[in-house]
Structures are given as C-alpha cells and as structure tokens.
PDB file of N, CA and C in Angstrom:
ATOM      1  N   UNK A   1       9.814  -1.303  19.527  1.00  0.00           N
ATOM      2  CA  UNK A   1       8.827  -0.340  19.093  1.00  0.00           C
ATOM      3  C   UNK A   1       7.453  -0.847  19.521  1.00  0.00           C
ATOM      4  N   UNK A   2       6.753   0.431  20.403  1.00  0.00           N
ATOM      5  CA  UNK A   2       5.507  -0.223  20.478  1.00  0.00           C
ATOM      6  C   UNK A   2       4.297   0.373  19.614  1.00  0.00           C
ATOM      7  N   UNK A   3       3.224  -0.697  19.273  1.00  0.00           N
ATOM      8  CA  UNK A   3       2.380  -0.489  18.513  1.00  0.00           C
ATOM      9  C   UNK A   3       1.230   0.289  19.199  1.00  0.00           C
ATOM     10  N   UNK A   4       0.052   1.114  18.582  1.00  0.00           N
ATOM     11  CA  UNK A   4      -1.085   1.491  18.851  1.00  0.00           C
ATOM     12  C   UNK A   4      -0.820   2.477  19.979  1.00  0.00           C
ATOM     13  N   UNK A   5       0.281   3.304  20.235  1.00  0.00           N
ATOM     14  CA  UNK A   5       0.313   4.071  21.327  1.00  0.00           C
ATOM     15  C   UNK A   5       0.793   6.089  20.372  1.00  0.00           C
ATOM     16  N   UNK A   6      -0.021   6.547  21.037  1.00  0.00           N
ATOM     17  CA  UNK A   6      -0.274   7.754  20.595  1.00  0.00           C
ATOM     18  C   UNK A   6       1.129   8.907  20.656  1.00  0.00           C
ATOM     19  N   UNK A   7       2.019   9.357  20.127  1.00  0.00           N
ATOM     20  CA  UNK A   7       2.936   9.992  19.770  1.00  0.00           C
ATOM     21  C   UNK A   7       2.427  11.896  20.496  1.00  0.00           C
ATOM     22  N   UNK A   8       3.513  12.296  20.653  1.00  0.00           N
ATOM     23  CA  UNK A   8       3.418  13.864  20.373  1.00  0.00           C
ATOM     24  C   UNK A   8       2.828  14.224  19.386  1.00  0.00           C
ATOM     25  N   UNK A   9       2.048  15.523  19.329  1.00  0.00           N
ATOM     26  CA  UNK A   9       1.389  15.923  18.168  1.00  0.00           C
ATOM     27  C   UNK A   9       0.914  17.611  18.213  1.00  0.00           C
ATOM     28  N   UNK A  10       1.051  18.353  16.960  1.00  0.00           N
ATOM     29  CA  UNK A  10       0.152  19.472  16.874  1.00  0.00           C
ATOM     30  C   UNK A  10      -1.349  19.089  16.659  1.00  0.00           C
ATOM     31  N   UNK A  11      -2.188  19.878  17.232  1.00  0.00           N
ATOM     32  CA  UNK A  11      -3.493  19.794  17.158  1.00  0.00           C
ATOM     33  C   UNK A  11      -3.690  21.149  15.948  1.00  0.00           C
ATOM     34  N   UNK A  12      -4.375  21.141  14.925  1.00  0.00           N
ATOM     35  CA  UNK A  12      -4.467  22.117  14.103  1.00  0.00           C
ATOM     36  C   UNK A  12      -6.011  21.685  13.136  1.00  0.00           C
ATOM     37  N   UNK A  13      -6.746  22.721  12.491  1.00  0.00           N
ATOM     38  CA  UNK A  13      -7.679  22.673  11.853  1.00  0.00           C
ATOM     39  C   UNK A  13      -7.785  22.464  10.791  1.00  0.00           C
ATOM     40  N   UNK A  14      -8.120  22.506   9.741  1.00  0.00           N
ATOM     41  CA  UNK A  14      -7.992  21.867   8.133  1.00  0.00           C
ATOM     42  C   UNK A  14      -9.353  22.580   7.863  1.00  0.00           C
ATOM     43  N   UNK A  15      -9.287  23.313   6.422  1.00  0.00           N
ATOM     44  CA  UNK A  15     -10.254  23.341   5.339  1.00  0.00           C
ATOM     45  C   UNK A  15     -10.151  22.163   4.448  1.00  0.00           C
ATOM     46  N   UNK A  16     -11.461  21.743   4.560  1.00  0.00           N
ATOM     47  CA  UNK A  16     -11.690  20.148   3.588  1.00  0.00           C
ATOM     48  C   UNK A  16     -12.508  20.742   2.540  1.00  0.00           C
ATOM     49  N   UNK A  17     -11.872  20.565   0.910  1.00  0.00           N
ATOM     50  CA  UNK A  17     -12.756  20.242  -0.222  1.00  0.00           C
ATOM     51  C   UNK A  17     -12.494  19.864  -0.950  1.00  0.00           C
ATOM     52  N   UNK A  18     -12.424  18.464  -0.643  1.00  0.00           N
ATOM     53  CA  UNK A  18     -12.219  17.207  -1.387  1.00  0.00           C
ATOM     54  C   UNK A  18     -13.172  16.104  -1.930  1.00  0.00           C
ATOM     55  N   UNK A  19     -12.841  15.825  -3.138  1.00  0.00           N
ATOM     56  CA  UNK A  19     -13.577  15.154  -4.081  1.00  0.00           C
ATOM     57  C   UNK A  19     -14.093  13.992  -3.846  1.00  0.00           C
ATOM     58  N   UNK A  20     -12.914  13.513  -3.546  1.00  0.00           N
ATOM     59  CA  UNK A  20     -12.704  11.476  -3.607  1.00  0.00           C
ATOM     60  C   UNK A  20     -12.455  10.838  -2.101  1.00  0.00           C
ATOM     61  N   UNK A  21     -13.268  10.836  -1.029  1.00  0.00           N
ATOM     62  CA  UNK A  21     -13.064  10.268   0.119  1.00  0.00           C
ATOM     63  C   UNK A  21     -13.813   9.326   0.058  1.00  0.00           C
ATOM     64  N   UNK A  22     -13.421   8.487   0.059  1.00  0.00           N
ATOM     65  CA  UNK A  22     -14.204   6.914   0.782  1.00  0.00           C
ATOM     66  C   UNK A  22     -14.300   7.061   1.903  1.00  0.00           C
ATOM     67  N   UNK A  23     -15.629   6.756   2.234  1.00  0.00           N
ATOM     68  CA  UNK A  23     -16.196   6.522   3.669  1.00  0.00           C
ATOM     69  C   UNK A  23     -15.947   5.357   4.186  1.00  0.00           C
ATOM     70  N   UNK A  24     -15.059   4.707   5.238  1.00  0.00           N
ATOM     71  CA  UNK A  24     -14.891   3.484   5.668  1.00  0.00           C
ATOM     72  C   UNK A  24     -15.073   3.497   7.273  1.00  0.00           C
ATOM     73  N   UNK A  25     -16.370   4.085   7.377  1.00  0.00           N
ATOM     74  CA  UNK A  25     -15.986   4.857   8.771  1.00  0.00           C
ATOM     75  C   UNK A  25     -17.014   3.409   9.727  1.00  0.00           C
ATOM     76  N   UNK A  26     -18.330   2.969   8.865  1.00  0.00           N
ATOM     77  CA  UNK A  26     -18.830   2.378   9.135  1.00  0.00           C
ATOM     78  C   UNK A  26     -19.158   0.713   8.987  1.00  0.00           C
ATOM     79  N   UNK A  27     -19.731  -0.244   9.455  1.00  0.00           N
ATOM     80  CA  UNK A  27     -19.807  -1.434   9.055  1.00  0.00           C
ATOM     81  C   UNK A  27     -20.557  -1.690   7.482  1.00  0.00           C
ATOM     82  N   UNK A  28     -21.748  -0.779   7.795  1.00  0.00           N
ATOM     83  CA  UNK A  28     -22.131  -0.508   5.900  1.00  0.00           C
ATOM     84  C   UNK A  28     -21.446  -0.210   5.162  1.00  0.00           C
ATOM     85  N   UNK A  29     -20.772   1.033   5.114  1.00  0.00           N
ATOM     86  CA  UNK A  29     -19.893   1.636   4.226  1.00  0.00           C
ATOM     87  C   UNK A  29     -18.666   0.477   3.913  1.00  0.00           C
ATOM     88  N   UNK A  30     -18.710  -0.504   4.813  1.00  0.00           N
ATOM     89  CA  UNK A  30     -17.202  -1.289   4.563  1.00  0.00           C
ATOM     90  C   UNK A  30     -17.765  -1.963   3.851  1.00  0.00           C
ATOM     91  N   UNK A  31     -18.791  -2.428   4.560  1.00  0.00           N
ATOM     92  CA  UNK A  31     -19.615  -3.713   3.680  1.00  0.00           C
ATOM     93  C   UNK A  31     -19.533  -3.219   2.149  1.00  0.00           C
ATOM     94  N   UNK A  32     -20.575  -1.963   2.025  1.00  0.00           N
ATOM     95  CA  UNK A  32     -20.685  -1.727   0.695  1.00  0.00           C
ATOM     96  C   UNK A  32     -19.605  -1.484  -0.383  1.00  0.00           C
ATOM     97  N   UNK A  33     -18.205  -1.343   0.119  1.00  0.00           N
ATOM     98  CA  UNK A  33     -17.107  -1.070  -0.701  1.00  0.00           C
ATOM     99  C   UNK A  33     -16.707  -2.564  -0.444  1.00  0.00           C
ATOM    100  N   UNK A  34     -16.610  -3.557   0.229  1.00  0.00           N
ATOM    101  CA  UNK A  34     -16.141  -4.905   0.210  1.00  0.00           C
ATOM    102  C   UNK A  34     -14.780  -4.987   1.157  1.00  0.00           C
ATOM    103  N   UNK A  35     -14.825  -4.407   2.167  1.00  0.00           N
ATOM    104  CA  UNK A  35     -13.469  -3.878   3.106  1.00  0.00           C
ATOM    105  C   UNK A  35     -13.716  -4.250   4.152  1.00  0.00           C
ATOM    106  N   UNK A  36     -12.732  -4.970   4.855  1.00  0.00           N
ATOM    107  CA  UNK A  36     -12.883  -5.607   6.635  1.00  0.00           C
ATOM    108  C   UNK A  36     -12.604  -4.599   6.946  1.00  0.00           C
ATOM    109  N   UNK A  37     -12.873  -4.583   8.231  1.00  0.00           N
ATOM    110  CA  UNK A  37     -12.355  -3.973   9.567  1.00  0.00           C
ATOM    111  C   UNK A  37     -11.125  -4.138   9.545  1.00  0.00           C
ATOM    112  N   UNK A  38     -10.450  -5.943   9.572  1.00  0.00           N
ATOM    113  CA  UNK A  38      -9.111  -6.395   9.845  1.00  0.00           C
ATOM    114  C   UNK A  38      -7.891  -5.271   8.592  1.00  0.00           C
ATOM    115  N   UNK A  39      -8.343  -5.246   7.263  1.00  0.00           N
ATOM    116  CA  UNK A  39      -7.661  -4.760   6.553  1.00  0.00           C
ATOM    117  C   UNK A  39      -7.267  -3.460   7.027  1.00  0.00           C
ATOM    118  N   UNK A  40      -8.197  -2.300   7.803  1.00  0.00           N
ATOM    119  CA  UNK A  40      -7.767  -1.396   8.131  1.00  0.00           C
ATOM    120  C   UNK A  40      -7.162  -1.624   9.693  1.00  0.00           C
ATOM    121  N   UNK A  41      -7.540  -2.100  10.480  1.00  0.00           N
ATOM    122  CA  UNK A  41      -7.114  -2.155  11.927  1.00  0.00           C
ATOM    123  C   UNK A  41      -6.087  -3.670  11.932  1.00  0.00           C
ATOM    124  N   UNK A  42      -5.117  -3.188  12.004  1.00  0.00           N
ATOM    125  CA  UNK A  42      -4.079  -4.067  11.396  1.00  0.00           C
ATOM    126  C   UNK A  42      -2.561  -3.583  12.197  1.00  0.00           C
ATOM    127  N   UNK A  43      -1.696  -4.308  12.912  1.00  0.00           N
ATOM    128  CA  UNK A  43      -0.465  -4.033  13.615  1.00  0.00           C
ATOM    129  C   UNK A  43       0.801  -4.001  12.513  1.00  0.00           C
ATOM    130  N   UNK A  44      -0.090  -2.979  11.437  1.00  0.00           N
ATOM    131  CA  UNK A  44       1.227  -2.526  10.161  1.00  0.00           C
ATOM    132  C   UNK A  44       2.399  -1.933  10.705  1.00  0.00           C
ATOM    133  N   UNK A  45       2.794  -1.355  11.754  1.00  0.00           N
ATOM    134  CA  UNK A  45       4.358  -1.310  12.465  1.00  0.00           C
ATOM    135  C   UNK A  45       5.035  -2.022  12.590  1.00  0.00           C
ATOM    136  N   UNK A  46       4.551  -3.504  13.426  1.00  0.00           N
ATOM    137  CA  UNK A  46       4.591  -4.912  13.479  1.00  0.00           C
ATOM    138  C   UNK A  46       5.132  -5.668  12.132  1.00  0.00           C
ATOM    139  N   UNK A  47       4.231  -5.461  11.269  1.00  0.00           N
ATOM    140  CA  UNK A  47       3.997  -6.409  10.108  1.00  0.00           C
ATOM    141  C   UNK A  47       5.584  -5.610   9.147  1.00  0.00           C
ATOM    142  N   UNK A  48       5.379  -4.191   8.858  1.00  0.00           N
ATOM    143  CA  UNK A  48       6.913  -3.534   8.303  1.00  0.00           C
ATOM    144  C   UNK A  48       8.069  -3.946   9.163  1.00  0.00           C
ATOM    145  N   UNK A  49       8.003  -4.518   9.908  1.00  0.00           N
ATOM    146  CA  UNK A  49       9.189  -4.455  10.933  1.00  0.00           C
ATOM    147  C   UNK A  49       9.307  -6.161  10.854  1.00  0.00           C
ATOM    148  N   UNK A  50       8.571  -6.889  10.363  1.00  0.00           N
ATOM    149  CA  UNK A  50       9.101  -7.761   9.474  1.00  0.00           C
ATOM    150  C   UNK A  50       8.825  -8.289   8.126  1.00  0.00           C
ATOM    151  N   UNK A  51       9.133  -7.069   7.662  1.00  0.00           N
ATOM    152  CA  UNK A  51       9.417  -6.667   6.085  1.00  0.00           C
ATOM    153  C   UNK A  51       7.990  -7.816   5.433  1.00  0.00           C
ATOM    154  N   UNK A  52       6.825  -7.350   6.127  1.00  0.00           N
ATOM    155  CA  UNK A  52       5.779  -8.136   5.055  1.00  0.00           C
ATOM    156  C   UNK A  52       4.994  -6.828   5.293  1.00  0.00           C
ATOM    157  N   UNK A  53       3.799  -7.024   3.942  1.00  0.00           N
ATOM    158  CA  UNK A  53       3.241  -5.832   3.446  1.00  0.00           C
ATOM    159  C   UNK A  53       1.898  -6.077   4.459  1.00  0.00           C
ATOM    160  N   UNK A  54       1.441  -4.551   5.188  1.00  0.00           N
ATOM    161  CA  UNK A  54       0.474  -4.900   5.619  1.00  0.00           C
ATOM    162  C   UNK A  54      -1.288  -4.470   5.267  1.00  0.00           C
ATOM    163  N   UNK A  55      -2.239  -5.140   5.216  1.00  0.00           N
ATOM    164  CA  UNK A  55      -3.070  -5.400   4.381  1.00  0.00           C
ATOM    165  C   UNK A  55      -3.652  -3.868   4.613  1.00  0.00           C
ATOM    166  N   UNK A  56      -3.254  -3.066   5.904  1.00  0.00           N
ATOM    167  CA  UNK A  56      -4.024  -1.352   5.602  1.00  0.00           C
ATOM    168  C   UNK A  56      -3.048  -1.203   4.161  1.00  0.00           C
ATOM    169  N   UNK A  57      -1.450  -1.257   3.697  1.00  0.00           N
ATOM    170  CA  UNK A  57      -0.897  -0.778   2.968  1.00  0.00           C
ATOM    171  C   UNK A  57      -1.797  -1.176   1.745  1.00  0.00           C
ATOM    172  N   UNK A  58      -2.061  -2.659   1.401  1.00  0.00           N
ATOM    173  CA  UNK A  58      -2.623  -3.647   0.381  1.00  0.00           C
ATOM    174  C   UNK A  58      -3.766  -2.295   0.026  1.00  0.00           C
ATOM    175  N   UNK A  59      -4.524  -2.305   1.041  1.00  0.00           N
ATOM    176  CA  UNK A  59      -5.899  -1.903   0.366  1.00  0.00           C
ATOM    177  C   UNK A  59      -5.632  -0.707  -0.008  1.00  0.00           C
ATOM    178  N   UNK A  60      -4.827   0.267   1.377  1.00  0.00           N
ATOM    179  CA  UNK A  60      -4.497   1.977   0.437  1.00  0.00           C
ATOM    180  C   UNK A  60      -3.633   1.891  -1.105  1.00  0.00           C
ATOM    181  N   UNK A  61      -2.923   0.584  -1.451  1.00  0.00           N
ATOM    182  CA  UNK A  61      -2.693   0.941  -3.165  1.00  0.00           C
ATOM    183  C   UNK A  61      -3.312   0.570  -3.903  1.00  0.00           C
ATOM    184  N   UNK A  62      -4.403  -0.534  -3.253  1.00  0.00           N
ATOM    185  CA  UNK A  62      -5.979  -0.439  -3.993  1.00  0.00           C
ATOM    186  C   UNK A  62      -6.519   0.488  -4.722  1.00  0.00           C
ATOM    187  N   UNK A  63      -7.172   1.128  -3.570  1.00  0.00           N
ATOM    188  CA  UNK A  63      -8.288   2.488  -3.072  1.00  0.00           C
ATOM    189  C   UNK A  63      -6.934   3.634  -4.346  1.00  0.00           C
ATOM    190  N   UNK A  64      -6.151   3.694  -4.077  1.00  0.00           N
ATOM    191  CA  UNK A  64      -5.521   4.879  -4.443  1.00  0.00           C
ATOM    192  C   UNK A  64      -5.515   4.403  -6.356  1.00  0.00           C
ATOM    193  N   UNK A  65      -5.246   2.778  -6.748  1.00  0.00           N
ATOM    194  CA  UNK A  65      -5.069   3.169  -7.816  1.00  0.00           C
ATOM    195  C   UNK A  65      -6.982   2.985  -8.681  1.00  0.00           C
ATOM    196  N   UNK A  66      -7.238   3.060  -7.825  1.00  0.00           N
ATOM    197  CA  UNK A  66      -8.795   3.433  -7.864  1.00  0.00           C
ATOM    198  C   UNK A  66      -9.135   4.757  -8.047  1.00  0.00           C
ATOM    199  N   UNK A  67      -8.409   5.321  -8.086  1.00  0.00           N
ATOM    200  CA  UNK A  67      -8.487   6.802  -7.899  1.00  0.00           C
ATOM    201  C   UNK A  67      -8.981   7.332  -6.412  1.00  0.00           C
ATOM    202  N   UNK A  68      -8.974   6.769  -5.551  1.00  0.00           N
ATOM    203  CA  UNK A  68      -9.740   7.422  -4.295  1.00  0.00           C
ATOM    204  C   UNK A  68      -8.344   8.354  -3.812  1.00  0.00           C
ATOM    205  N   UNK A  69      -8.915   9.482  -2.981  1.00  0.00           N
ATOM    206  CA  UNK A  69      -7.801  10.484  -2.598  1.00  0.00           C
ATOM    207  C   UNK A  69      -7.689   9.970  -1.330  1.00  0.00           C
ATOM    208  N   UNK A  70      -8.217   9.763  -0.228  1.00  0.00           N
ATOM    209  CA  UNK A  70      -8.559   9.201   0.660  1.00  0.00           C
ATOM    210  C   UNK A  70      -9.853   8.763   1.309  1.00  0.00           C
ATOM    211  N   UNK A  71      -9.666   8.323   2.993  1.00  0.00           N
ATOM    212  CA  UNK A  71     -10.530   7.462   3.235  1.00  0.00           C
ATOM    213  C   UNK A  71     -10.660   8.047   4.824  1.00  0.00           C
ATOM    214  N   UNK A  72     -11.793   7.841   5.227  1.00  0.00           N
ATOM    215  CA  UNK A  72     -12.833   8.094   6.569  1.00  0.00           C
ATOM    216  C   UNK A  72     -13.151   6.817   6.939  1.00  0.00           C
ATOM    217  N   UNK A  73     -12.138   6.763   8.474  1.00  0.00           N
ATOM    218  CA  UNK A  73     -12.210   5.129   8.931  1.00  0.00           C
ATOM    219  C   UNK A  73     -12.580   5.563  10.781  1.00  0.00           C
ATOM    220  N   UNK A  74     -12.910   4.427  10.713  1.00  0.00           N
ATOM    221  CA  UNK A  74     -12.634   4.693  12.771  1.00  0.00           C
ATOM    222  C   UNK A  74     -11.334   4.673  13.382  1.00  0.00           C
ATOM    223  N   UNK A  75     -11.232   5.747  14.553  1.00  0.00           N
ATOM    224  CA  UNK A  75     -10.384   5.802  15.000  1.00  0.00           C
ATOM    225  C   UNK A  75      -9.913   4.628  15.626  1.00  0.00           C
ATOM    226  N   UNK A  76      -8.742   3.896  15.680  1.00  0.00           N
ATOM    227  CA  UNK A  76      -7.713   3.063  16.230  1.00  0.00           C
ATOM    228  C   UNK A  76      -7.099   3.488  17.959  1.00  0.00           C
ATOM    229  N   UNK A  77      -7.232   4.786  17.729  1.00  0.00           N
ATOM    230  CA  UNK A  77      -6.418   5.287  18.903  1.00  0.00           C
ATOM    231  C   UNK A  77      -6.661   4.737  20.173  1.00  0.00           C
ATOM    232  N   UNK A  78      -5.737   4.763  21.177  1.00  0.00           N
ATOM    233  CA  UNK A  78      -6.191   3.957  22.558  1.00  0.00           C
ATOM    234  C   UNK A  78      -7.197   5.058  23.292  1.00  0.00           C
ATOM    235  N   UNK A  79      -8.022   4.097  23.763  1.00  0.00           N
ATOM    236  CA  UNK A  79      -9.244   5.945  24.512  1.00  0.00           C
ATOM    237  C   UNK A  79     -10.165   6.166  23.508  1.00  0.00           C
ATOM    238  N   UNK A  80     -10.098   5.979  22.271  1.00  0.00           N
ATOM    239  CA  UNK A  80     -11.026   7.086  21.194  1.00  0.00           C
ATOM    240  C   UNK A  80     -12.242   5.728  21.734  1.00  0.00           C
ATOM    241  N   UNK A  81     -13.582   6.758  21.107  1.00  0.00           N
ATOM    242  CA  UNK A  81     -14.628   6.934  21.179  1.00  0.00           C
ATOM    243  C   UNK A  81     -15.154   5.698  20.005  1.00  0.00           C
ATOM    244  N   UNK A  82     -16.465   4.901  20.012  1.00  0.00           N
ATOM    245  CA  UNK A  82     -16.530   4.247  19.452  1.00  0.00           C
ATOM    246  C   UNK A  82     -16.833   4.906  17.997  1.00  0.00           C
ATOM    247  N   UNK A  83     -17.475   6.082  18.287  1.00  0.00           N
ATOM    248  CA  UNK A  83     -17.683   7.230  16.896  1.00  0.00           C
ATOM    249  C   UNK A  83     -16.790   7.623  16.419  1.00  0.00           C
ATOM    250  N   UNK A  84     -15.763   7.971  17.248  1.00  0.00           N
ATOM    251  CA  UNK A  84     -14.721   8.591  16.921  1.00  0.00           C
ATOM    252  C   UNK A  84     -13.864   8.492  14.965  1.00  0.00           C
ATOM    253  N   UNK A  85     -14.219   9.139  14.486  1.00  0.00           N
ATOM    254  CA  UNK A  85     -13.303   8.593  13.068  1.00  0.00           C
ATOM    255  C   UNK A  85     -11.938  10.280  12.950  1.00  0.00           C
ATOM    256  N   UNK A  86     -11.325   9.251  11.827  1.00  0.00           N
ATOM    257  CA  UNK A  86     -10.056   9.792  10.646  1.00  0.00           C
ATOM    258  C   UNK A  86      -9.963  10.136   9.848  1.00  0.00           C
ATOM    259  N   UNK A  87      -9.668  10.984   9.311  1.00  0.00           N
ATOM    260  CA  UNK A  87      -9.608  10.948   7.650  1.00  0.00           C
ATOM    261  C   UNK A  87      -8.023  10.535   7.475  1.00  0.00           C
ATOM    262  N   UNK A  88      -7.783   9.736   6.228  1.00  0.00           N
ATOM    263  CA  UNK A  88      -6.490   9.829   5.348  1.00  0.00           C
ATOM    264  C   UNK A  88      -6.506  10.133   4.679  1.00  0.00           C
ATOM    265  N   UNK A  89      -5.303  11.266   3.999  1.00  0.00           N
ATOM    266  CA  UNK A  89      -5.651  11.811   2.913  1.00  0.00           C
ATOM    267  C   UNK A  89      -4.333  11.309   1.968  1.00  0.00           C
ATOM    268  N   UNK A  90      -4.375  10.597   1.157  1.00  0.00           N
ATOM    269  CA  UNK A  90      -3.073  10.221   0.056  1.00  0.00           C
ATOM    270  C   UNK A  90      -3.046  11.533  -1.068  1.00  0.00           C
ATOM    271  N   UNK A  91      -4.070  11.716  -1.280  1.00  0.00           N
ATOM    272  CA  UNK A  91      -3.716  12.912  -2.438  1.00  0.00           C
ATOM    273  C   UNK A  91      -4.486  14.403  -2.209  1.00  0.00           C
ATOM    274  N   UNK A  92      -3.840  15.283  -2.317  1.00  0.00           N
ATOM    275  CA  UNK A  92      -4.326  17.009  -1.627  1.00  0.00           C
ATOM    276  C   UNK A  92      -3.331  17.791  -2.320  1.00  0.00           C
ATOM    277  N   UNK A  93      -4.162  19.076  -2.201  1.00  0.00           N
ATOM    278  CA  UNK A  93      -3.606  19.944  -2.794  1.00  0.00           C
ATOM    279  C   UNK A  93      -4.016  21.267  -1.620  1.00  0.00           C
ATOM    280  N   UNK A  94      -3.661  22.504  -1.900  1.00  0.00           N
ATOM    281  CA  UNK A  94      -4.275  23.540  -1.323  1.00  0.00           C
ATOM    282  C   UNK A  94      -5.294  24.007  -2.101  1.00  0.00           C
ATOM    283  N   UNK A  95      -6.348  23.424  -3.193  1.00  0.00           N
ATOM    284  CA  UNK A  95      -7.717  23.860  -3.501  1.00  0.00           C
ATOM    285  C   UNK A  95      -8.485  23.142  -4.039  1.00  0.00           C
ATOM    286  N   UNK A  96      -9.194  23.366  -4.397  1.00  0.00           N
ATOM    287  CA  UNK A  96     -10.505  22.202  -5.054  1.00  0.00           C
ATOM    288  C   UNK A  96      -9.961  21.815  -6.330  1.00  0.00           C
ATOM    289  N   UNK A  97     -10.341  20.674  -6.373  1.00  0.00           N
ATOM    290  CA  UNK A  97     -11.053  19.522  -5.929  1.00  0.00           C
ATOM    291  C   UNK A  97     -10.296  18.529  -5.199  1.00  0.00           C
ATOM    292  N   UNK A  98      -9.389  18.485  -4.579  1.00  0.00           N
ATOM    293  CA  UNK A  98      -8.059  18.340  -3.276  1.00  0.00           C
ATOM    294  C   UNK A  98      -8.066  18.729  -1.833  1.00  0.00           C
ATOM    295  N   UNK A  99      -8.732  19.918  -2.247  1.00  0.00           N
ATOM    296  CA  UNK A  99      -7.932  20.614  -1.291  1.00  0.00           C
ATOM    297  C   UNK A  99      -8.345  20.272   0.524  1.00  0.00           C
ATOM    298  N   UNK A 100      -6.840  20.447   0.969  1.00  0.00           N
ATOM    299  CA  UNK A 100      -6.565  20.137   2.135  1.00  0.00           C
ATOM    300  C   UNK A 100      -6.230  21.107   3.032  1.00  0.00           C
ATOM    301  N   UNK A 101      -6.085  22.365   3.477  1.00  0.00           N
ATOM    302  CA  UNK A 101      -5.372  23.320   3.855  1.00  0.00           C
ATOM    303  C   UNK A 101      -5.585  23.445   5.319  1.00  0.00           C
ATOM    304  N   UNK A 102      -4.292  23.795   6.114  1.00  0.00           N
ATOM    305  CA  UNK A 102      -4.381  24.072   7.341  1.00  0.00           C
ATOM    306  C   UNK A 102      -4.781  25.567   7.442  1.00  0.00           C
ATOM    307  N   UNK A 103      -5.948  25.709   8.464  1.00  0.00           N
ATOM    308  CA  UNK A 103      -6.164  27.201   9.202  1.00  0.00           C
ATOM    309  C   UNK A 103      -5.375  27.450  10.189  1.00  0.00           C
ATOM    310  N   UNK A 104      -4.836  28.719   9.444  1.00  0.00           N
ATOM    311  CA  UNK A 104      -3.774  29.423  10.514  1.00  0.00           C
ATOM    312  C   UNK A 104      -3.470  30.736  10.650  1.00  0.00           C
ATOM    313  N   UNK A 105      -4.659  31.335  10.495  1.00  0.00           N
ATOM    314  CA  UNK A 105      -5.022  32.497  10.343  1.00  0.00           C
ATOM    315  C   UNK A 105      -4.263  33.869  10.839  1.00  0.00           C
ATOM    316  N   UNK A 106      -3.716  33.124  12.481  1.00  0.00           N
ATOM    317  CA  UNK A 106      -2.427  34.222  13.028  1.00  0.00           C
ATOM    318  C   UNK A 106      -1.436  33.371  12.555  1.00  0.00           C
ATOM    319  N   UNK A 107      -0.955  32.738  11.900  1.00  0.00           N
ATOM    320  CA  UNK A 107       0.097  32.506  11.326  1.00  0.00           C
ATOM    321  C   UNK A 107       1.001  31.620  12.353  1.00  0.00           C
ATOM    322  N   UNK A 108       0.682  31.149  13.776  1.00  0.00           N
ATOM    323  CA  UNK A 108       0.898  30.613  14.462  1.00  0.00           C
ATOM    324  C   UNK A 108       2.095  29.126  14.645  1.00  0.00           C
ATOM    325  N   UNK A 109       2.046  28.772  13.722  1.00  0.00           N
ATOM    326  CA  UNK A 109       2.684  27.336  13.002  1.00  0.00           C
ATOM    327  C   UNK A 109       4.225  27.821  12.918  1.00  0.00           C
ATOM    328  N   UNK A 110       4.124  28.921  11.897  1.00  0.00           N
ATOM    329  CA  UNK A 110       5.260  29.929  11.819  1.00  0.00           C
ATOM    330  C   UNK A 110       5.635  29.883  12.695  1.00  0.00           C
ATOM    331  N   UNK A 111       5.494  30.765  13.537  1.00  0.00           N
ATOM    332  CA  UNK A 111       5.957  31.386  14.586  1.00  0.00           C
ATOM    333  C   UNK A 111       6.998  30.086  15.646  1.00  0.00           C
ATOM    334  N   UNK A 112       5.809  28.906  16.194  1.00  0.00           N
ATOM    335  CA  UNK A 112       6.279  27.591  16.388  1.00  0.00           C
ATOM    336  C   UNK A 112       7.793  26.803  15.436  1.00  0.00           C
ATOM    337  N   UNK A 113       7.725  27.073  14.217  1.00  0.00           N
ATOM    338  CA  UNK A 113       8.834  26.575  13.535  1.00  0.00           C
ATOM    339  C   UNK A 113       9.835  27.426  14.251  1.00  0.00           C
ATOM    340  N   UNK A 114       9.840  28.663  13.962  1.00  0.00           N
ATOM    341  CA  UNK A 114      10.959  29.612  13.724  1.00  0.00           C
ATOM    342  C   UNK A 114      11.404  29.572  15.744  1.00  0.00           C
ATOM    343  N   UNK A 115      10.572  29.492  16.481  1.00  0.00           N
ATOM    344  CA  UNK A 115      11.088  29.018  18.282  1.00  0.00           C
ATOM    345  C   UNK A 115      12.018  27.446  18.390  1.00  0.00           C
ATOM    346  N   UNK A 116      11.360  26.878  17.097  1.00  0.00           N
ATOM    347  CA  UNK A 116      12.026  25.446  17.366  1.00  0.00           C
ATOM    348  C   UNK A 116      13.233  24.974  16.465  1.00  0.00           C
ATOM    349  N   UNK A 117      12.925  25.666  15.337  1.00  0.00           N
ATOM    350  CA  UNK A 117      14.099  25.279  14.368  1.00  0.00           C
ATOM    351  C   UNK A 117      14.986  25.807  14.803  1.00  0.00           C
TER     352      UNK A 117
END
C-alpha cells in the first residue's frame, strides 16, 4: 500500500453551517491550539498497518472529545498548493448547527448511483 497518493474521487459541493471547526490550517492557529504540523501530517496508513495509533488519530480523539466537530488543516495532497487547505468533518448533520449537506440540485449523484449500482 502506498502512502500520500491521491485515489479516484467525486468532486461535489457542500453547504457548510457548522459550529465547531478548528482552524489548523495555519502555523498560528496550530501554535495557538498547541498542535504540530507532525501530529497532523503523519504516514497514519503506514503507522495502522502496523497496528500503532497514529498521532493525526491521537489528536482527532482529542479535538473530538473536546467537543470540536472538525478541523481546517493544510492540504497533504501531492501537487496541492501551499494555501491549499481541508476541512474534516467528525460530526454533521444535514442542518444547523452541523450541518454538512451536499448540493445537488439536479439530483445528479442519483442518477450516478443508479448507472453504477
């Protein structure tokens, strides 16, 4: 298994209105919450694959039993942009104060399941 390499994917939009995001996007923002870089940018594929916990996992059951819903980090991806950020979202719903919802206005997603399933 290789690490840090980018998978197939839908590209799709999201309505965000959510409460509890930690910003970890920046060197301040890390600073000011007390969070490395290393804790989030971390070869956790690697590290599960020999059954030790890895310190992104450590801090997301931190942050989470902190109540945070999720977190706004820099992108990892190979290629991305030094601006480039993520959101994670551990806890969502479809409305406020959660809410996470995909826009899909022609219903499009549908349509995609029902060609592929």
């Amino acid at each position: 298994m290789s690490a840090n390499k980018l998978q197939p994917l839908t590209l799709v939009s999201y309505d965000v209105n959510h409460e509890s995001i930690q910003d970890l996007s920046t060197p301040d923002a890390r600073g000011a919450a007390g969070i490395s870089l290393a804790e989030l940018d971390c070869p956790w594929e690697l590290l599960l694959l020999e059954h030790k916990v890895p310190p992104s996992h450590a801090l997301a059951a931190r942050l989470i039993a902190d109540g945070v819903g999720g977190i706004l980090v820099p992108s990892f991806a190979p290629g991305a942009a030094a601006h480039t950020t993520n959101i994670v979202f551990w806890r969502w719903t479809d409305r406020p104060p959660h809410q996470v919802r995909v826009i899909d206005d022609q219903n499009r997603l549908a349509i995609g399941a029902r060609i592929s399933g």
